[in-house]
N, C-alpha and C. Protein backbone atom coordinates (compact mmCIF):
# COMPACT_ATOMS: atom_id res chain seq x y z
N UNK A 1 -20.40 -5.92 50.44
CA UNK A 1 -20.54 -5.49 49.07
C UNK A 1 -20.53 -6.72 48.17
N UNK A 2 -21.38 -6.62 47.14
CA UNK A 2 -20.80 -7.74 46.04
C UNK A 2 -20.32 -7.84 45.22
N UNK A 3 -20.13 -8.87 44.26
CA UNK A 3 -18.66 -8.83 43.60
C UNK A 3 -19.34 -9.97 42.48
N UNK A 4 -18.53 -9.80 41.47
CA UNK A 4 -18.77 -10.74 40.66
C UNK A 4 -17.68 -11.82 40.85
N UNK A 5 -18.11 -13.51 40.85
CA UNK A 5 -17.06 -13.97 41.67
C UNK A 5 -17.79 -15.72 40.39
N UNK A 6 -18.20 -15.59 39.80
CA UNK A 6 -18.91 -16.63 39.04
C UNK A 6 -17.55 -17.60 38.10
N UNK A 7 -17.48 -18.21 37.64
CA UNK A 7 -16.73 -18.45 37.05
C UNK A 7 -17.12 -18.30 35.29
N UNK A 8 -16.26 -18.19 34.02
CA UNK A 8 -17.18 -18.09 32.93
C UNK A 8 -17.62 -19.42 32.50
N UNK A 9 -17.09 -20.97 33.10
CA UNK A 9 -18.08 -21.90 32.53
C UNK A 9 -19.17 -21.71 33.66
N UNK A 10 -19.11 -21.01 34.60
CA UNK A 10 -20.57 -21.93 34.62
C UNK A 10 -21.28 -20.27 34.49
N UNK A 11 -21.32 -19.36 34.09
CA UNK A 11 -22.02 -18.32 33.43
C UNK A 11 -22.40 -18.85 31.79
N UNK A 12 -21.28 -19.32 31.41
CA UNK A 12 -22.36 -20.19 30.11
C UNK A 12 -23.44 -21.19 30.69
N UNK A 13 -22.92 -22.07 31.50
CA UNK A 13 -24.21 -23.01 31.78
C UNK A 13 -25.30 -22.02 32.13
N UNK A 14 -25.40 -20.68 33.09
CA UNK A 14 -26.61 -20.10 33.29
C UNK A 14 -27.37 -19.59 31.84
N UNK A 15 -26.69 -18.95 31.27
CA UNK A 15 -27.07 -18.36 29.65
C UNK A 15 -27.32 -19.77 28.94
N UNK A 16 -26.74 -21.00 28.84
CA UNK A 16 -27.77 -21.72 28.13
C UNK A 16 -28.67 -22.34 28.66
N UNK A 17 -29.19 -22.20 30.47
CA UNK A 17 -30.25 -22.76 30.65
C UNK A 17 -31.04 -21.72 30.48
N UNK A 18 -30.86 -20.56 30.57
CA UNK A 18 -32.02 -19.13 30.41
C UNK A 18 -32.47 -19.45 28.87
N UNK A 19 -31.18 -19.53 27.49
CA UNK A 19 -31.93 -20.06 26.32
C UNK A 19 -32.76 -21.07 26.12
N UNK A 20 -32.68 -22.23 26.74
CA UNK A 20 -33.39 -23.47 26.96
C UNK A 20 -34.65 -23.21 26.92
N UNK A 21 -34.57 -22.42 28.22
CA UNK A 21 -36.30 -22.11 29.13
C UNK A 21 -36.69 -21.47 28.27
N UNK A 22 -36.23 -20.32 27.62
CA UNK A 22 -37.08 -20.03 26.45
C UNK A 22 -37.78 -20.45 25.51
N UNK A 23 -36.93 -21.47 24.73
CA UNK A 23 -37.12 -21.83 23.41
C UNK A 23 -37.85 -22.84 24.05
N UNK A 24 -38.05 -23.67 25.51
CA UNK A 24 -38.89 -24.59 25.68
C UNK A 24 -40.61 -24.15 25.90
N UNK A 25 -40.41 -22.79 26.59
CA UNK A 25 -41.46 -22.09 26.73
C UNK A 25 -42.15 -21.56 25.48
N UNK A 26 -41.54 -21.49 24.62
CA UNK A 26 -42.04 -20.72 23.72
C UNK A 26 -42.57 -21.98 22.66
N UNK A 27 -42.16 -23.10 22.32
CA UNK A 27 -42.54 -24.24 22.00
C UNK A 27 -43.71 -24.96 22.70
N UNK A 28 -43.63 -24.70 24.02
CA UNK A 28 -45.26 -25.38 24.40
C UNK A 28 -45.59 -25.02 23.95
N UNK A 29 -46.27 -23.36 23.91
CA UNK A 29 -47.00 -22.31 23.57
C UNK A 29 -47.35 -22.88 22.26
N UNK A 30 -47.01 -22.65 21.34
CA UNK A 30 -47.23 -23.12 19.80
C UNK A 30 -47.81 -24.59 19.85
N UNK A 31 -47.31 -24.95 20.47
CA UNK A 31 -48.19 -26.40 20.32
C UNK A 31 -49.30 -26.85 21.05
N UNK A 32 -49.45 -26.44 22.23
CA UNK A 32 -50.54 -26.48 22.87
C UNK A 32 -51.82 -25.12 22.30
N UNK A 33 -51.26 -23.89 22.10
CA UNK A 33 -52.44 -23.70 21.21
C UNK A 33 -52.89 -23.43 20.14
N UNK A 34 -51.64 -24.66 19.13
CA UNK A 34 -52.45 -25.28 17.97
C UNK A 34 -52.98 -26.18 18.63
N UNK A 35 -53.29 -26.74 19.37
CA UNK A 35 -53.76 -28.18 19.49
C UNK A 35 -55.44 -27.73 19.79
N UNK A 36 -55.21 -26.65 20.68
CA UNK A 36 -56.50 -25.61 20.85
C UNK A 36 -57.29 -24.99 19.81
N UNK A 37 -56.32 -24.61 18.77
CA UNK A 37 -57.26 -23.63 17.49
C UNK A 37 -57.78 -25.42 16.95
N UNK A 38 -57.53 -26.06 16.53
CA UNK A 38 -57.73 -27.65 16.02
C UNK A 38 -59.02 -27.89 16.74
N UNK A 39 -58.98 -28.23 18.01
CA UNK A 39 -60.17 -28.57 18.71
C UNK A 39 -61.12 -27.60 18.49
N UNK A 40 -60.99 -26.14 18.44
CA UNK A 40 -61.39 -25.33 18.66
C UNK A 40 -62.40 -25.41 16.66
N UNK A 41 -61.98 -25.27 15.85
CA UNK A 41 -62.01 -25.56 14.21
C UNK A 41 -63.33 -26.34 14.37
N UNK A 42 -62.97 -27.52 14.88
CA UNK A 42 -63.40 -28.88 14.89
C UNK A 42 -65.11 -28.91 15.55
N UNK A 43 -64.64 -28.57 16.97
CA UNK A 43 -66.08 -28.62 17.98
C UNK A 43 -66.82 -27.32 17.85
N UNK A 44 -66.17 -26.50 17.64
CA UNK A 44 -67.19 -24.91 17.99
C UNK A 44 -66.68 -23.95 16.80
N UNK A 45 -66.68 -24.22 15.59
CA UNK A 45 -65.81 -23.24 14.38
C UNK A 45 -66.73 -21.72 14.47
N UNK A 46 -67.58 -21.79 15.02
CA UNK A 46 -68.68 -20.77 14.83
C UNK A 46 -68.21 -19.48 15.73
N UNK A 47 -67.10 -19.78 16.90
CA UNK A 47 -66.71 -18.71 18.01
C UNK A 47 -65.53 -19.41 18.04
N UNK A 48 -64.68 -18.38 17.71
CA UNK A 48 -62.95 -18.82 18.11
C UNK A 48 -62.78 -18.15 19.55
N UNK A 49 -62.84 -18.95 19.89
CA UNK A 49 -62.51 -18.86 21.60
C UNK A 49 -61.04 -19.41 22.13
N UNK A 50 -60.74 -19.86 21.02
CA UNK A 50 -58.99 -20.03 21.27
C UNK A 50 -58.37 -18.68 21.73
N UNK A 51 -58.94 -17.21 20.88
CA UNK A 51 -58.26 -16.44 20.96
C UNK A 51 -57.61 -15.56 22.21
N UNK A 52 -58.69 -15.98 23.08
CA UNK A 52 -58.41 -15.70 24.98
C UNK A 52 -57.29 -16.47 25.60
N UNK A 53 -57.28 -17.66 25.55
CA UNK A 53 -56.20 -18.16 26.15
C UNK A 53 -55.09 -17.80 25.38
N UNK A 54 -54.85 -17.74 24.06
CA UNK A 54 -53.73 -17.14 23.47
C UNK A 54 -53.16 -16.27 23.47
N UNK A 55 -54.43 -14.81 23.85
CA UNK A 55 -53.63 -13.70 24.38
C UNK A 55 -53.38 -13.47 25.52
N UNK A 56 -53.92 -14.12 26.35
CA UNK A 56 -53.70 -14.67 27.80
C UNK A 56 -52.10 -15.10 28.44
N UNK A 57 -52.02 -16.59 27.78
CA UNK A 57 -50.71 -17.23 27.63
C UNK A 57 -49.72 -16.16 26.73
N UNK A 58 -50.05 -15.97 26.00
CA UNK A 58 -49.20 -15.18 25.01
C UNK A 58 -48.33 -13.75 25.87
N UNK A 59 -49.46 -13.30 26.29
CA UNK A 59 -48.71 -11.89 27.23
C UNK A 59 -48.05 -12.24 28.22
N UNK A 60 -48.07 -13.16 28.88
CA UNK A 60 -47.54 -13.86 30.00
C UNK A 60 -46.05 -14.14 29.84
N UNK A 61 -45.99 -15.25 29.01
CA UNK A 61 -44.85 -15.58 27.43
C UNK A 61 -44.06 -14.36 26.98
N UNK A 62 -44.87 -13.54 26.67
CA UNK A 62 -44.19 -11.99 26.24
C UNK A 62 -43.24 -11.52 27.25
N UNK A 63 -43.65 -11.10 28.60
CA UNK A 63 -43.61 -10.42 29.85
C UNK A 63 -42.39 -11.48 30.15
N UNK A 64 -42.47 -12.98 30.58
CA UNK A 64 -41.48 -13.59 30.83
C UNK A 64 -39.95 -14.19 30.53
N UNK A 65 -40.49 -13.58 28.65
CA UNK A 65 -39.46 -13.92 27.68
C UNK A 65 -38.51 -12.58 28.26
N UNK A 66 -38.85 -11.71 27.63
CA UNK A 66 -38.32 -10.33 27.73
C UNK A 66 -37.64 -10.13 29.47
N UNK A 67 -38.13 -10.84 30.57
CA UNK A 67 -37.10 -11.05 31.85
C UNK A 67 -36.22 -11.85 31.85
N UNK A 68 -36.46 -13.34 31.07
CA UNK A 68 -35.50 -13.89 30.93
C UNK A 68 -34.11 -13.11 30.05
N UNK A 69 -34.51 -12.83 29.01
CA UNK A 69 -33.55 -11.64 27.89
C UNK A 69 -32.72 -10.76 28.88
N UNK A 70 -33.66 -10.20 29.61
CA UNK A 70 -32.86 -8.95 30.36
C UNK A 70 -31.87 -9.70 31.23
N UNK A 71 -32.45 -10.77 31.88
CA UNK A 71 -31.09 -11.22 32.77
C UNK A 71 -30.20 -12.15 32.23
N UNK A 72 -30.17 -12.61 31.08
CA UNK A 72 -28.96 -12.92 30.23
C UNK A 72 -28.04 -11.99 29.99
N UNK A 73 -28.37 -10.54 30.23
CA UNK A 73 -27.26 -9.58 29.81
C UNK A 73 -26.85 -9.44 31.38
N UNK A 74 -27.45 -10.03 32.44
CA UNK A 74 -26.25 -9.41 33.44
C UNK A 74 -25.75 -10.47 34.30
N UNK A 75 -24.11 -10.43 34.27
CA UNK A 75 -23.79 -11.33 35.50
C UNK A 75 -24.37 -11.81 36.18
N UNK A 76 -23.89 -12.86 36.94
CA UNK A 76 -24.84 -13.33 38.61
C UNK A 76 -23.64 -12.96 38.82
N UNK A 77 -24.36 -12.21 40.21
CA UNK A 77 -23.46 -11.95 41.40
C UNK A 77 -23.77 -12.87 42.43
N UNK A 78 -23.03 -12.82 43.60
CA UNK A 78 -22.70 -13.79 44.54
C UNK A 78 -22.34 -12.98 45.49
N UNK A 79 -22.35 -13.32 47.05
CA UNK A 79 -21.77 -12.32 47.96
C UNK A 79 -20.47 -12.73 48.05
N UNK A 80 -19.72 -11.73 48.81
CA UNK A 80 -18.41 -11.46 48.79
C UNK A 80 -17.81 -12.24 49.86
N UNK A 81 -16.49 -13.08 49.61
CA UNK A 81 -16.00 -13.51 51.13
C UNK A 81 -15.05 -12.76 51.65
């Protein structure tokens, strides 16, 4: 059976690397596709074709944020000795 057996510092260290990965993930995102709508402005203003990879990346981002979220609310478990 398992057990919760974690200690609470290092359940903070997991919850602030799960915030990390977020806010790091979610920061490429914004910057890599501004860097895309820019190029995008620039070389081809006539077809925004940025908008595919954005909803692309974006749902991905969505889907991954929202797993990370969910498993910040639950313990790690560990097996039992």
């Amino acid at each position: 059976m398992e057990k919760i057996s974690a200690s609470p510092r290092k359940e903070q260290v997991r919850r602030m690397h799960i915030r990390n990965s977020i806010v790091i993930s979610i920061t490429t995102y914004v910057f890599v596709i501004g860097f895309l709508a820019l190029l995008n402005y620039f070389a081809t203003p006539g077809y925004w074709w940025v908008v595919w990879p954005a909803l692309g990346w974006g749902l991905g981002l969505a889907i991954s944020t929202v797993s990370r979220i969910l498993t910040l609310n639950t313990p790690e478990y560990e097996d039992g000795e």
